[in-house]
Protein backbone atom coordinates (compact mmCIF):
# COMPACT_ATOMS: atom_id res chain seq x y z
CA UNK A 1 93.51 143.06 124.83
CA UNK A 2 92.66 139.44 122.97
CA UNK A 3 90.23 141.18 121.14
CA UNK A 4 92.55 143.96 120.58
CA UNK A 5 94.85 141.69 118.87
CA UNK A 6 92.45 139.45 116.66
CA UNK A 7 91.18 142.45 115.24
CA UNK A 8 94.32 144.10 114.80
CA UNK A 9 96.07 140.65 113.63
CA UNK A 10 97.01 142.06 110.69
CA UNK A 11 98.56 144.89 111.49
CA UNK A 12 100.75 143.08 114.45
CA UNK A 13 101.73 140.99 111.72
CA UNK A 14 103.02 143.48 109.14
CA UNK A 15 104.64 145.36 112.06
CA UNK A 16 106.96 142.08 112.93
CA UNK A 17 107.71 141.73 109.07
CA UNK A 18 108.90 145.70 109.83
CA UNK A 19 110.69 144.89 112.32
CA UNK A 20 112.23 141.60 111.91
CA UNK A 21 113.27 141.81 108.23
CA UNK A 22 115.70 143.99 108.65
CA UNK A 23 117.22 142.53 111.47
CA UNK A 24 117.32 139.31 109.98
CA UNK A 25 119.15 141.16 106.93
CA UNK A 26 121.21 142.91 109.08
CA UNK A 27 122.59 139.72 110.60
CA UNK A 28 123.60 137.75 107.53
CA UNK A 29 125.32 140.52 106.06
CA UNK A 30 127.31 140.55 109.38
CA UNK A 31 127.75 136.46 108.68
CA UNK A 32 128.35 137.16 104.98
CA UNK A 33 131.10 139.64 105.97
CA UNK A 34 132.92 137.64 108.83
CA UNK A 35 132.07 134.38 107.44
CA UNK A 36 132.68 134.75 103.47
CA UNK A 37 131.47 130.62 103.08
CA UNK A 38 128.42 131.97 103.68
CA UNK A 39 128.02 134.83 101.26
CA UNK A 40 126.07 133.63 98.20
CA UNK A 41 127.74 133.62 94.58
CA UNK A 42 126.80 137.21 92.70
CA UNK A 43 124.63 136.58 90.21
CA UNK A 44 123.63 132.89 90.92
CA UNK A 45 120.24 131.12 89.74
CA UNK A 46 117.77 131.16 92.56
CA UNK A 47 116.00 127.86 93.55
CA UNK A 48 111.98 129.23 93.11
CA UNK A 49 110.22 127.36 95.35
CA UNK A 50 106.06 127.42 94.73
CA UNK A 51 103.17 126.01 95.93
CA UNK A 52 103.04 123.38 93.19
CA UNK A 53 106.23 123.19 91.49
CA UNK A 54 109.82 123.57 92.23
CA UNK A 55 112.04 125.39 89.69
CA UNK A 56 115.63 124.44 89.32
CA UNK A 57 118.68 126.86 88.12
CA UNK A 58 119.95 124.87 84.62
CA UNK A 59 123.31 123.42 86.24
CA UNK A 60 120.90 121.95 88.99
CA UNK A 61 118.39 120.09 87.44
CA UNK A 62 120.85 117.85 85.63
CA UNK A 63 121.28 115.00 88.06
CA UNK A 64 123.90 112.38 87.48
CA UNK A 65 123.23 108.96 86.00
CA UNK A 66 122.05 106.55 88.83
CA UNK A 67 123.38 102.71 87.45
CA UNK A 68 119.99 100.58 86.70
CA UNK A 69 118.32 98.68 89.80
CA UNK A 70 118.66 94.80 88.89
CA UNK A 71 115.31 93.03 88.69
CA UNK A 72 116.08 89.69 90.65
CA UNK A 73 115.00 87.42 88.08
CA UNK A 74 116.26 84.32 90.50
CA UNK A 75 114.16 81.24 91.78
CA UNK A 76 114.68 82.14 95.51
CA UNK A 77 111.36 80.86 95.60
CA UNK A 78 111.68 77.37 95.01
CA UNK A 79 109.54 75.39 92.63
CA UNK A 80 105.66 76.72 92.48
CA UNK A 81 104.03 74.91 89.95
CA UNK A 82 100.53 76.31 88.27
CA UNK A 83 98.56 73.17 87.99
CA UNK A 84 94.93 74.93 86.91
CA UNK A 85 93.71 78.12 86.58
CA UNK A 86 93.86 78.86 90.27
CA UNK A 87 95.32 76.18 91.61
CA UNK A 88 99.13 75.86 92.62
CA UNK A 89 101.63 72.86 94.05
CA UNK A 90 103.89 74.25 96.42
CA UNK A 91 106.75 71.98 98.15
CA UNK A 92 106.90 71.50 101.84
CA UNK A 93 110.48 72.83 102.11
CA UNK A 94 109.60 76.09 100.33
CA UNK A 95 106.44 77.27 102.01
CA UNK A 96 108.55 77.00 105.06
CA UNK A 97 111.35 78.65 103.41
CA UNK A 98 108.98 81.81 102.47
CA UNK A 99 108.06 81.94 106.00
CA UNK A 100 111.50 82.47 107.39
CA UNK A 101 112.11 85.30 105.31
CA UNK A 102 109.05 87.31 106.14
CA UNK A 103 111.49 90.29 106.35
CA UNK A 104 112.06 89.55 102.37
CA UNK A 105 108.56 89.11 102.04
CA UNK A 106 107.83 92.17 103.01
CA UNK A 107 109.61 94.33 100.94
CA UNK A 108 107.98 92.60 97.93
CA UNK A 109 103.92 94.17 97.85
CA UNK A 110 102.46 96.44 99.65
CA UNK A 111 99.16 95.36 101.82
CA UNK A 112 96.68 97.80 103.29
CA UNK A 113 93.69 97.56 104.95
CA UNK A 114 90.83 97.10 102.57
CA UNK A 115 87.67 98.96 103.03
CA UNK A 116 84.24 98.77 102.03
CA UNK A 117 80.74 101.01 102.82
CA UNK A 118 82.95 101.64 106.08
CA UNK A 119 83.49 97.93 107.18
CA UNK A 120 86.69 96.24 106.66
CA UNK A 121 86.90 93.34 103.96
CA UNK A 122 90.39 92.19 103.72
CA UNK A 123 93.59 93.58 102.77
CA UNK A 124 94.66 94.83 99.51
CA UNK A 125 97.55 94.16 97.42
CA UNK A 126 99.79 96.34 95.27
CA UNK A 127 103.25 97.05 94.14
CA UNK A 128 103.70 93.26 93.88
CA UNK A 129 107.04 93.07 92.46
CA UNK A 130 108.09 90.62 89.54
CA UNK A 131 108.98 87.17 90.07
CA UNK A 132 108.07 87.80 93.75
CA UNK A 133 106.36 85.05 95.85
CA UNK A 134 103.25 86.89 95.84
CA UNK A 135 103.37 86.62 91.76
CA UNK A 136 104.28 83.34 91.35
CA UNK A 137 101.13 82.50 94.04
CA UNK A 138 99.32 84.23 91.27
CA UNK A 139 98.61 87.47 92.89
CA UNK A 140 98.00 90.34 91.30
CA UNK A 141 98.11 94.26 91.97
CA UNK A 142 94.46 95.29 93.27
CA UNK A 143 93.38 91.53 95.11
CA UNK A 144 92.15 91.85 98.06
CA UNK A 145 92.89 88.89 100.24
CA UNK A 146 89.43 88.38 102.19
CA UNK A 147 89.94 84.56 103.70
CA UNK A 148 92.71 82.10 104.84
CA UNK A 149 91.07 78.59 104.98
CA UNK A 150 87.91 80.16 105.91
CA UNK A 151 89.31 82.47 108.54
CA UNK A 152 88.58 86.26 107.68
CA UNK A 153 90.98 89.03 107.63
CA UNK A 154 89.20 91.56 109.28
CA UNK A 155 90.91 92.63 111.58
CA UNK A 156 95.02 92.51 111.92
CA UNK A 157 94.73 89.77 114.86
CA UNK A 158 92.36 87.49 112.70
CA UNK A 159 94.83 87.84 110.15
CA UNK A 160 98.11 86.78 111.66
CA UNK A 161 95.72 83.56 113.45
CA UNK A 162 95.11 82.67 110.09
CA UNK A 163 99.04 83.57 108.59
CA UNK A 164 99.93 81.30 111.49
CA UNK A 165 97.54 78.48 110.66
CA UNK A 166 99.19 77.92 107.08
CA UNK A 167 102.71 76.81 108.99
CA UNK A 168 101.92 73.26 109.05
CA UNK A 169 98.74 73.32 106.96
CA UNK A 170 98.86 70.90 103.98
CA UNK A 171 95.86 72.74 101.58
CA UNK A 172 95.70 76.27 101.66
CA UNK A 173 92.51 78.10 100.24
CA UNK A 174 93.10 81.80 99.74
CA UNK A 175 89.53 83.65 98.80
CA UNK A 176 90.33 87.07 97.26
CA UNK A 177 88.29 89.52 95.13
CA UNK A 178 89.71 90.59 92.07
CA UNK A 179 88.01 92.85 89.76
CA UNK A 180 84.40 92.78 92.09
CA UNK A 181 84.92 88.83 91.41
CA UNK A 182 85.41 86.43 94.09
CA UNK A 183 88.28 84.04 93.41
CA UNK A 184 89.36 81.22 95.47
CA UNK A 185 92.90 80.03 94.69
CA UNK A 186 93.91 76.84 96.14
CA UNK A 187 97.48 75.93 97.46
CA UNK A 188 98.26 71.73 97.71
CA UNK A 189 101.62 71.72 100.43
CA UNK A 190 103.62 68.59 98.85
């Protein structure tokens, strides 16, 4: 009998279609009839739905004016000052202000494992948002954040041991590779 079907597949197939079509028609018209919400307008645009495209009737596809999103152009941050090319001067108060607000944090870059030949190397950054901690750090989209204060980030767990270690540290060295090029930025906790 399995063999039956899986040879026969087909035609089971095309005899549902047979079969259930019509009762499937025969049941909304009875809904249609009873339940006249139902009933589609005569002669409304169809909504085509394709494999790669959607296509919208003309009244559909005009959607209404959303209000712009507001950049938050504020110093939330505190005062990060650039002192050198990769070097930064962050105060004491701040830093630990940042870390308080990790749910903020997150919601400003994306970070994903980074691979490499198969072996993990870090985590990579994008969607860093404007005037976002991780921008005024000097972070950019594509870094991938390899070491904090010599502690790799591997692995999640070696990564929130070295998060943690930067609570009460008072230099922070932050090795990333942008470009192919290894970078070391350097944090001095004031």
């Amino acid at each position: 009998m399995e063999r039956f079907i899986r040879k026969h597949f087909w035609l089971l197939g095309g005899a549902f279609i047979l079969i259930a079509v019509p009762g499937v028609a025969g049941t909304m018209h009875l809904l249609n009839r009873h339940i006249p919400a139902l009933a589609p307008e005569p002669n409304a645009p169809a909504i085509v739905i394709e494999r790669e495209r959607i296509t919208l009737p003309a009244q559909a596809q005009q959607a209404p004016a959303r209000p712009p999103v507001a950049v938050d152009t504020s110093t939330s941050w505190g005062d990060i000052r650039t002192v050198g090319e990769h070097a930064y001067e962050i105060a004491s108060a701040d830093l630990q202000n940042a870390l308080m607000r990790l749910d903020e944090l997150s919601t400003q870059a994306r970070v994903v494992p980074a691979f490499k030949d198969g072996k993990a190397q870090g985590f990579k950054m994008f969607a860093i948002r404007p005037h976002s901690l991780y921008a005024k750090l000097g972070l950019q989209n594509g870094d991938v954040l390899k070491q904090i204060n010599g502690q790799s980030l591997t692995t999640p767990e070696t990564a929130m041991t070295a998060f943690g270690s930067i609570r009460d540290a008072r230099h922070i060295e932050l090795d990333l590779e942008r470009g192919g090029v290894p970078v070391r930025k350097t944090y001095d906790v004031r």
